[in-house]
PDB file of N, CA and C in Angstrom:
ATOM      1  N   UNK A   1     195.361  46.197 112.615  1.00  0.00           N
ATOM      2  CA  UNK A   1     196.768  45.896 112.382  1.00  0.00           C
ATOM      3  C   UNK A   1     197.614  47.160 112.278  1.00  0.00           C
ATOM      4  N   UNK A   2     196.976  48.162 112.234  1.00  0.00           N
ATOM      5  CA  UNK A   2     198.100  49.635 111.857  1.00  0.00           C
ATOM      6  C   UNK A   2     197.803  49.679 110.599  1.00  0.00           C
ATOM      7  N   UNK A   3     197.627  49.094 109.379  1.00  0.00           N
ATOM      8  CA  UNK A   3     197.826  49.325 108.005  1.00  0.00           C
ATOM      9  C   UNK A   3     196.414  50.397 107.719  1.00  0.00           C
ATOM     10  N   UNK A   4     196.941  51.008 106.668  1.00  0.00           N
ATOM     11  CA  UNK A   4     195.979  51.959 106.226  1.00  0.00           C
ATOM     12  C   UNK A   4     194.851  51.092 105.320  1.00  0.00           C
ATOM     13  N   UNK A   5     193.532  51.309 105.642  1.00  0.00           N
ATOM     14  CA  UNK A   5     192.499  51.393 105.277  1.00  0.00           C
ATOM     15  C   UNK A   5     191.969  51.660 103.928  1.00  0.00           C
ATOM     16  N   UNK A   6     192.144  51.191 103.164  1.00  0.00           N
ATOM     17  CA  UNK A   6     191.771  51.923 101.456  1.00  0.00           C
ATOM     18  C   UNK A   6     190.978  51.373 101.000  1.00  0.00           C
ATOM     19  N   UNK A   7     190.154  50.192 101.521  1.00  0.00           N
ATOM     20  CA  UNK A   7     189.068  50.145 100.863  1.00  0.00           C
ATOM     21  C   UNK A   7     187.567  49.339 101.749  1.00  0.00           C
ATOM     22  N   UNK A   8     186.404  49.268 101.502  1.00  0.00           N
ATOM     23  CA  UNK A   8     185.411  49.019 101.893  1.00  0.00           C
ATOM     24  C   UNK A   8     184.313  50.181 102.076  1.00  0.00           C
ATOM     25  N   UNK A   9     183.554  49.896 103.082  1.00  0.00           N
ATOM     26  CA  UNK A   9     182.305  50.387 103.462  1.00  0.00           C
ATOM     27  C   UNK A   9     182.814  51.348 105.013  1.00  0.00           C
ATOM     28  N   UNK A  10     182.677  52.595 104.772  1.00  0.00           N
ATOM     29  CA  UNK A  10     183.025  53.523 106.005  1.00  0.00           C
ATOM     30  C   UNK A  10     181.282  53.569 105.944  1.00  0.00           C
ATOM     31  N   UNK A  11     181.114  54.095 107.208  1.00  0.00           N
ATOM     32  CA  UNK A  11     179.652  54.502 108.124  1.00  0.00           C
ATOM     33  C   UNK A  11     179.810  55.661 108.413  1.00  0.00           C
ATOM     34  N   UNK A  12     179.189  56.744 108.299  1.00  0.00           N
ATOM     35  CA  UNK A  12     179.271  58.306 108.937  1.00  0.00           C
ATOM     36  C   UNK A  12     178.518  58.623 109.174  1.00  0.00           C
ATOM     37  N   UNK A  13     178.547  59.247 110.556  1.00  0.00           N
ATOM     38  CA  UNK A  13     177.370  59.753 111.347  1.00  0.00           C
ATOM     39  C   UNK A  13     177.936  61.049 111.751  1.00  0.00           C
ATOM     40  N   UNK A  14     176.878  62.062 111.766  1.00  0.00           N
ATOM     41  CA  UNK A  14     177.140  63.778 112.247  1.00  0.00           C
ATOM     42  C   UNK A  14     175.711  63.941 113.593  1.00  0.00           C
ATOM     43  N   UNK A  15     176.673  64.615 114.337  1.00  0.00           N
ATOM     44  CA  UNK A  15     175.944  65.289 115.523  1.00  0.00           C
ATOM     45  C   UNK A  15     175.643  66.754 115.322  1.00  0.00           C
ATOM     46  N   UNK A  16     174.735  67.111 115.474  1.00  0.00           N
ATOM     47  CA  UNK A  16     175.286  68.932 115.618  1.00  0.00           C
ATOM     48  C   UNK A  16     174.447  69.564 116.826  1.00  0.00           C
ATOM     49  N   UNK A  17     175.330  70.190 117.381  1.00  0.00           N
ATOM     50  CA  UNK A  17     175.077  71.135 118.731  1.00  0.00           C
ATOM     51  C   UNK A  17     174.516  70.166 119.638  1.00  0.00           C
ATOM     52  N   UNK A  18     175.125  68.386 119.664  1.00  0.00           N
ATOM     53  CA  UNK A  18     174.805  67.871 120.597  1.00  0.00           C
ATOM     54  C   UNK A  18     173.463  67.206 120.727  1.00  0.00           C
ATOM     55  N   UNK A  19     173.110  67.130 119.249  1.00  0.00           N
ATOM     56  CA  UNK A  19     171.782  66.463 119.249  1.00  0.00           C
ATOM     57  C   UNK A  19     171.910  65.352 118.831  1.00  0.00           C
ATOM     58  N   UNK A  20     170.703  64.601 118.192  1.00  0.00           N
ATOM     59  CA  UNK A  20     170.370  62.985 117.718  1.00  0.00           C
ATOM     60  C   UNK A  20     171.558  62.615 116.709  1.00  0.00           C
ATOM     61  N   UNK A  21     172.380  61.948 116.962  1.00  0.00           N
ATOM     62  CA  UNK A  21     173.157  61.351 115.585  1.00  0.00           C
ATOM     63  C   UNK A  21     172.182  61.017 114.327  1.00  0.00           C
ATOM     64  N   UNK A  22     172.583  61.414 113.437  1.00  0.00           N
ATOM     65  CA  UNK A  22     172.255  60.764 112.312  1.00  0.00           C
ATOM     66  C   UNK A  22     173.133  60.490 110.893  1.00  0.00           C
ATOM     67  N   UNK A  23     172.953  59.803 109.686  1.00  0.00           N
ATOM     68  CA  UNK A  23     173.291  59.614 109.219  1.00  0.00           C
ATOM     69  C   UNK A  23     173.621  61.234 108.122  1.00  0.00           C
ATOM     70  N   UNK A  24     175.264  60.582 107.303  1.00  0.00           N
ATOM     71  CA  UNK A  24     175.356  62.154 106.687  1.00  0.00           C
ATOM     72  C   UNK A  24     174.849  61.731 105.263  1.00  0.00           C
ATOM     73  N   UNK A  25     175.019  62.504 104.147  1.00  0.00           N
ATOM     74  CA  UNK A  25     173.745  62.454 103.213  1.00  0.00           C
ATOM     75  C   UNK A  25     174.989  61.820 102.335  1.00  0.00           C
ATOM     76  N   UNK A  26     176.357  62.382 102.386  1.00  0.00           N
ATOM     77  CA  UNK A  26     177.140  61.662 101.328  1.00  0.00           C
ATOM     78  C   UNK A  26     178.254  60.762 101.994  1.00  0.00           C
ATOM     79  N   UNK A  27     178.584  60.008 101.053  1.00  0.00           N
ATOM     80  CA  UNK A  27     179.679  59.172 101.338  1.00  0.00           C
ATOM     81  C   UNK A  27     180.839  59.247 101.150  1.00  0.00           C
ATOM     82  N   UNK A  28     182.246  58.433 102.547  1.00  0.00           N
ATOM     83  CA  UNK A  28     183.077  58.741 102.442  1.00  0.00           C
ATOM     84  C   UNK A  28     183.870  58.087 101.386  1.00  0.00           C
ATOM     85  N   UNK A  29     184.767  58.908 100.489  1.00  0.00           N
ATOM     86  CA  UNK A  29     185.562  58.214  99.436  1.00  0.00           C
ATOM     87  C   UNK A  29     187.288  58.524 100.071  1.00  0.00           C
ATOM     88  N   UNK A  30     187.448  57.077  99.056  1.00  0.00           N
ATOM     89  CA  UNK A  30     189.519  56.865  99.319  1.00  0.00           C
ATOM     90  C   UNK A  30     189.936  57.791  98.759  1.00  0.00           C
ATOM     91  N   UNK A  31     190.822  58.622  98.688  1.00  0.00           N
ATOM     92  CA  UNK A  31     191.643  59.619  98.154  1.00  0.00           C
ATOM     93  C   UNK A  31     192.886  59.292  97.845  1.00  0.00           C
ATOM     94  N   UNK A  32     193.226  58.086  99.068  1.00  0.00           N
ATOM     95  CA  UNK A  32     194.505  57.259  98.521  1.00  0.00           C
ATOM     96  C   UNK A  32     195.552  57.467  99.865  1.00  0.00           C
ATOM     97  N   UNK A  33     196.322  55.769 100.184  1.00  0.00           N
ATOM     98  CA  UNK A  33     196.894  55.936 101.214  1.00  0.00           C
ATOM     99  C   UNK A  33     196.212  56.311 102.638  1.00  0.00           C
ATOM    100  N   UNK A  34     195.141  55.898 102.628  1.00  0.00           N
ATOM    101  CA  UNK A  34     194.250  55.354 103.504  1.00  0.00           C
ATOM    102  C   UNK A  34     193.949  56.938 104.271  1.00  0.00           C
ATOM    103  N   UNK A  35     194.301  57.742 103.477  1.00  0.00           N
ATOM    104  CA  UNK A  35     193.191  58.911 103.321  1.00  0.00           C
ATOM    105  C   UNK A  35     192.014  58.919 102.934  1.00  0.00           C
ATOM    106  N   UNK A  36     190.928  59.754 103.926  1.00  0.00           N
ATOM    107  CA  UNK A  36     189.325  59.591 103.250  1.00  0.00           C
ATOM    108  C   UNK A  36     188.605  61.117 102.990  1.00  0.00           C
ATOM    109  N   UNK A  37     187.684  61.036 102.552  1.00  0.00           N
ATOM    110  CA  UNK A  37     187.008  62.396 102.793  1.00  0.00           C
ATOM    111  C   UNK A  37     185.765  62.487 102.358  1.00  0.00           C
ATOM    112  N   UNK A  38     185.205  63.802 102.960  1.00  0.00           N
ATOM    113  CA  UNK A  38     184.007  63.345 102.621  1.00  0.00           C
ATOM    114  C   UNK A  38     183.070  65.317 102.631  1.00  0.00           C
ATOM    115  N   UNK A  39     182.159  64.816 101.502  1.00  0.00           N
ATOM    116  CA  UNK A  39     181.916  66.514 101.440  1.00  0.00           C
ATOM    117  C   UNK A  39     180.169  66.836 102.004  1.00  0.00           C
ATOM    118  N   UNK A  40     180.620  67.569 103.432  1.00  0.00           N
ATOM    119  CA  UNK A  40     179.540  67.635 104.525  1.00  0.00           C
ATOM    120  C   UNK A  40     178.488  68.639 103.542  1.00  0.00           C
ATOM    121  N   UNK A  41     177.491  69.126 103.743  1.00  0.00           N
ATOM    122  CA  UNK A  41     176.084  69.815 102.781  1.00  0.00           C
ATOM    123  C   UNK A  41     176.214  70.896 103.983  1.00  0.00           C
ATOM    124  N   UNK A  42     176.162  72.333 103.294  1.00  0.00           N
ATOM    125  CA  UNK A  42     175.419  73.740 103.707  1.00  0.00           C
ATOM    126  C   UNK A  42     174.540  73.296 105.063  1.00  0.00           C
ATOM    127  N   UNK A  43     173.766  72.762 105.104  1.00  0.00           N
ATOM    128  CA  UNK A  43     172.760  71.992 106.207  1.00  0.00           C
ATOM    129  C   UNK A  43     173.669  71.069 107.044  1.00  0.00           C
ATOM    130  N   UNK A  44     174.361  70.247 106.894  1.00  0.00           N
ATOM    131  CA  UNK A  44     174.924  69.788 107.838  1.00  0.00           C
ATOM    132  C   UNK A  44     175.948  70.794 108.508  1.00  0.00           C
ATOM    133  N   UNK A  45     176.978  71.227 108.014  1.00  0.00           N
ATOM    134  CA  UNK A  45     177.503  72.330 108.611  1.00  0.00           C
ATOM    135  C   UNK A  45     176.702  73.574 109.091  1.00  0.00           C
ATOM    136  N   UNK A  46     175.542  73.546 109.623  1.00  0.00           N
ATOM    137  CA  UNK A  46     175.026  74.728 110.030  1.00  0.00           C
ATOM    138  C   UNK A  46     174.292  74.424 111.391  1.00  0.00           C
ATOM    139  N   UNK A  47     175.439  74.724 112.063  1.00  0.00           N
ATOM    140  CA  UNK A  47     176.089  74.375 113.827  1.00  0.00           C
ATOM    141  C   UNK A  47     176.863  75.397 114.358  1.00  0.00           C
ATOM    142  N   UNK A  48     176.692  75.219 115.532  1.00  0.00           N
ATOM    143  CA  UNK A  48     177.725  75.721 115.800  1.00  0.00           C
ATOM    144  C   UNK A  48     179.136  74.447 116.493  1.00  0.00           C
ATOM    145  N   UNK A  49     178.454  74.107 116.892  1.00  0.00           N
ATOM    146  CA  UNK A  49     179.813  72.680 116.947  1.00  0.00           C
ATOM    147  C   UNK A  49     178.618  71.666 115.927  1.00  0.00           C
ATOM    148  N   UNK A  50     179.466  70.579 115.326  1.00  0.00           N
ATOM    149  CA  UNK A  50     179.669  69.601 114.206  1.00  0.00           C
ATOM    150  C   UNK A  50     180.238  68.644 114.721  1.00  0.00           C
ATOM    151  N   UNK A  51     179.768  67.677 114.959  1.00  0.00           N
ATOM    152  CA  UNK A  51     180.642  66.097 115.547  1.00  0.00           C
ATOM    153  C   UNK A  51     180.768  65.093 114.280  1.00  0.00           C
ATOM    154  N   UNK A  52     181.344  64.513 114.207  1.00  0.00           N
ATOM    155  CA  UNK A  52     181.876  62.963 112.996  1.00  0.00           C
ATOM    156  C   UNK A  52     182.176  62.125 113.576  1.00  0.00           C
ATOM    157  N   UNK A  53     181.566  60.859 113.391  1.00  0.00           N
ATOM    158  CA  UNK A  53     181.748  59.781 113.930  1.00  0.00           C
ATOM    159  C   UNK A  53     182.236  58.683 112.466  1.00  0.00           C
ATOM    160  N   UNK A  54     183.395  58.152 112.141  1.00  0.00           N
ATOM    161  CA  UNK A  54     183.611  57.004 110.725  1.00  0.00           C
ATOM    162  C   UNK A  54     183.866  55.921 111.419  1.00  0.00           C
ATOM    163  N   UNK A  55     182.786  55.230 111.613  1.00  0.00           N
ATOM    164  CA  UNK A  55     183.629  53.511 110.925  1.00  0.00           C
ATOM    165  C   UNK A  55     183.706  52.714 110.591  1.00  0.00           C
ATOM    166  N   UNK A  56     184.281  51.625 110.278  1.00  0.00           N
ATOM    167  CA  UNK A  56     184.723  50.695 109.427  1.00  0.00           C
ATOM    168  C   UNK A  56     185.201  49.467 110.185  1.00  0.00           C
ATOM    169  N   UNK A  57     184.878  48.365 109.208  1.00  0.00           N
ATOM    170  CA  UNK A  57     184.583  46.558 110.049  1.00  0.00           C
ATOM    171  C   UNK A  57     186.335  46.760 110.322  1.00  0.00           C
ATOM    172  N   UNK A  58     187.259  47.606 109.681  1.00  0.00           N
ATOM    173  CA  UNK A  58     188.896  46.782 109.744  1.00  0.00           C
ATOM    174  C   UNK A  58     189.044  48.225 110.798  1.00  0.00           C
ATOM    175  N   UNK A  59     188.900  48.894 111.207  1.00  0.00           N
ATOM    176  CA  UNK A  59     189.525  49.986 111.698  1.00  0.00           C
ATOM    177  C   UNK A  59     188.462  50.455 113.236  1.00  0.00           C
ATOM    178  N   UNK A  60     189.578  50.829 113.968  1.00  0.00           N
ATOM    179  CA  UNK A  60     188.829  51.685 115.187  1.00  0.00           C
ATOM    180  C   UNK A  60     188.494  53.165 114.642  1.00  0.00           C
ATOM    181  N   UNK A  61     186.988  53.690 115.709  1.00  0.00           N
ATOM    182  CA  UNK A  61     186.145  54.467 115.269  1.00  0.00           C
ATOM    183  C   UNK A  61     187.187  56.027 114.593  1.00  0.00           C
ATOM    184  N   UNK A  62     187.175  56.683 114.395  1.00  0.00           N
ATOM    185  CA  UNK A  62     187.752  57.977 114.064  1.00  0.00           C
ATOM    186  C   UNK A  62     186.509  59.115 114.753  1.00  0.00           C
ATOM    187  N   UNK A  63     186.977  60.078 115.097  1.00  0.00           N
ATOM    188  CA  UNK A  63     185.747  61.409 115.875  1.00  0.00           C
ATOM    189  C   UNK A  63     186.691  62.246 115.097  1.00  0.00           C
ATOM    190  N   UNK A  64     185.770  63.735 114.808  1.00  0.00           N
ATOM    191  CA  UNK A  64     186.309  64.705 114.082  1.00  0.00           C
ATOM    192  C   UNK A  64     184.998  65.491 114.868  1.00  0.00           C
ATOM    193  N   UNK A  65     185.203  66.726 115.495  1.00  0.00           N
ATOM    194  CA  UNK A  65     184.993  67.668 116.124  1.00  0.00           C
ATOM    195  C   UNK A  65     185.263  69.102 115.376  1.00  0.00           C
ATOM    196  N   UNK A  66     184.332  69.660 114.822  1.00  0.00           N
ATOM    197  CA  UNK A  66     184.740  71.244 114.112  1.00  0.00           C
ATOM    198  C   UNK A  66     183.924  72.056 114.570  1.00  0.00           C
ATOM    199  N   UNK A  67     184.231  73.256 115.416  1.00  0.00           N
ATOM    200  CA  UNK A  67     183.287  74.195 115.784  1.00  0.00           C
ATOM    201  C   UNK A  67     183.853  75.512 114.475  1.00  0.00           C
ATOM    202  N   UNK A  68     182.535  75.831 114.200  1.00  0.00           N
ATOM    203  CA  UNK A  68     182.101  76.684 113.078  1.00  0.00           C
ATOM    204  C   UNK A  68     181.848  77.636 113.271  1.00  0.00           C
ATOM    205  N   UNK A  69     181.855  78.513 114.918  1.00  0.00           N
ATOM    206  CA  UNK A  69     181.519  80.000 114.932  1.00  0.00           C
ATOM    207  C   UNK A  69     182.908  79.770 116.260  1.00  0.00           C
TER     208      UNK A  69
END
């Protein structure tokens, strides 16, 4: 519908350097106003590119792409 997202079950999955998706170790929380976030581990950030995949039964997927060197 367009409306912001503030509550349920988000799914997060991390790629790094283009390998096997897998699941990330913590979960994403509301911050408010259908802002989310989520705090990636020393080990997951240790890439050189980092892929994010979130989503959620009410919302289309979100990708977040961070290259780190």
């Amino acid at each position: 519908t367009g409306a912001a997202i503030t509550s349920g079950t988000v799914t997060e999955k991390i790629t790094k350097d283009g390998g096997t998706q897998a699941n990330i170790a913590a979960s994403a929380a509301h911050e408010g106003n259908g802002q989310w976030s989520i705090n990636l581990s020393p080990a997951e950030m240790n890439a050189d590119i980092v892929s994010l995949v979130f989503t959620h039964s009410s919302a289309v997927p979100a990708y977040v792409t961070i290259r780190t060197k």
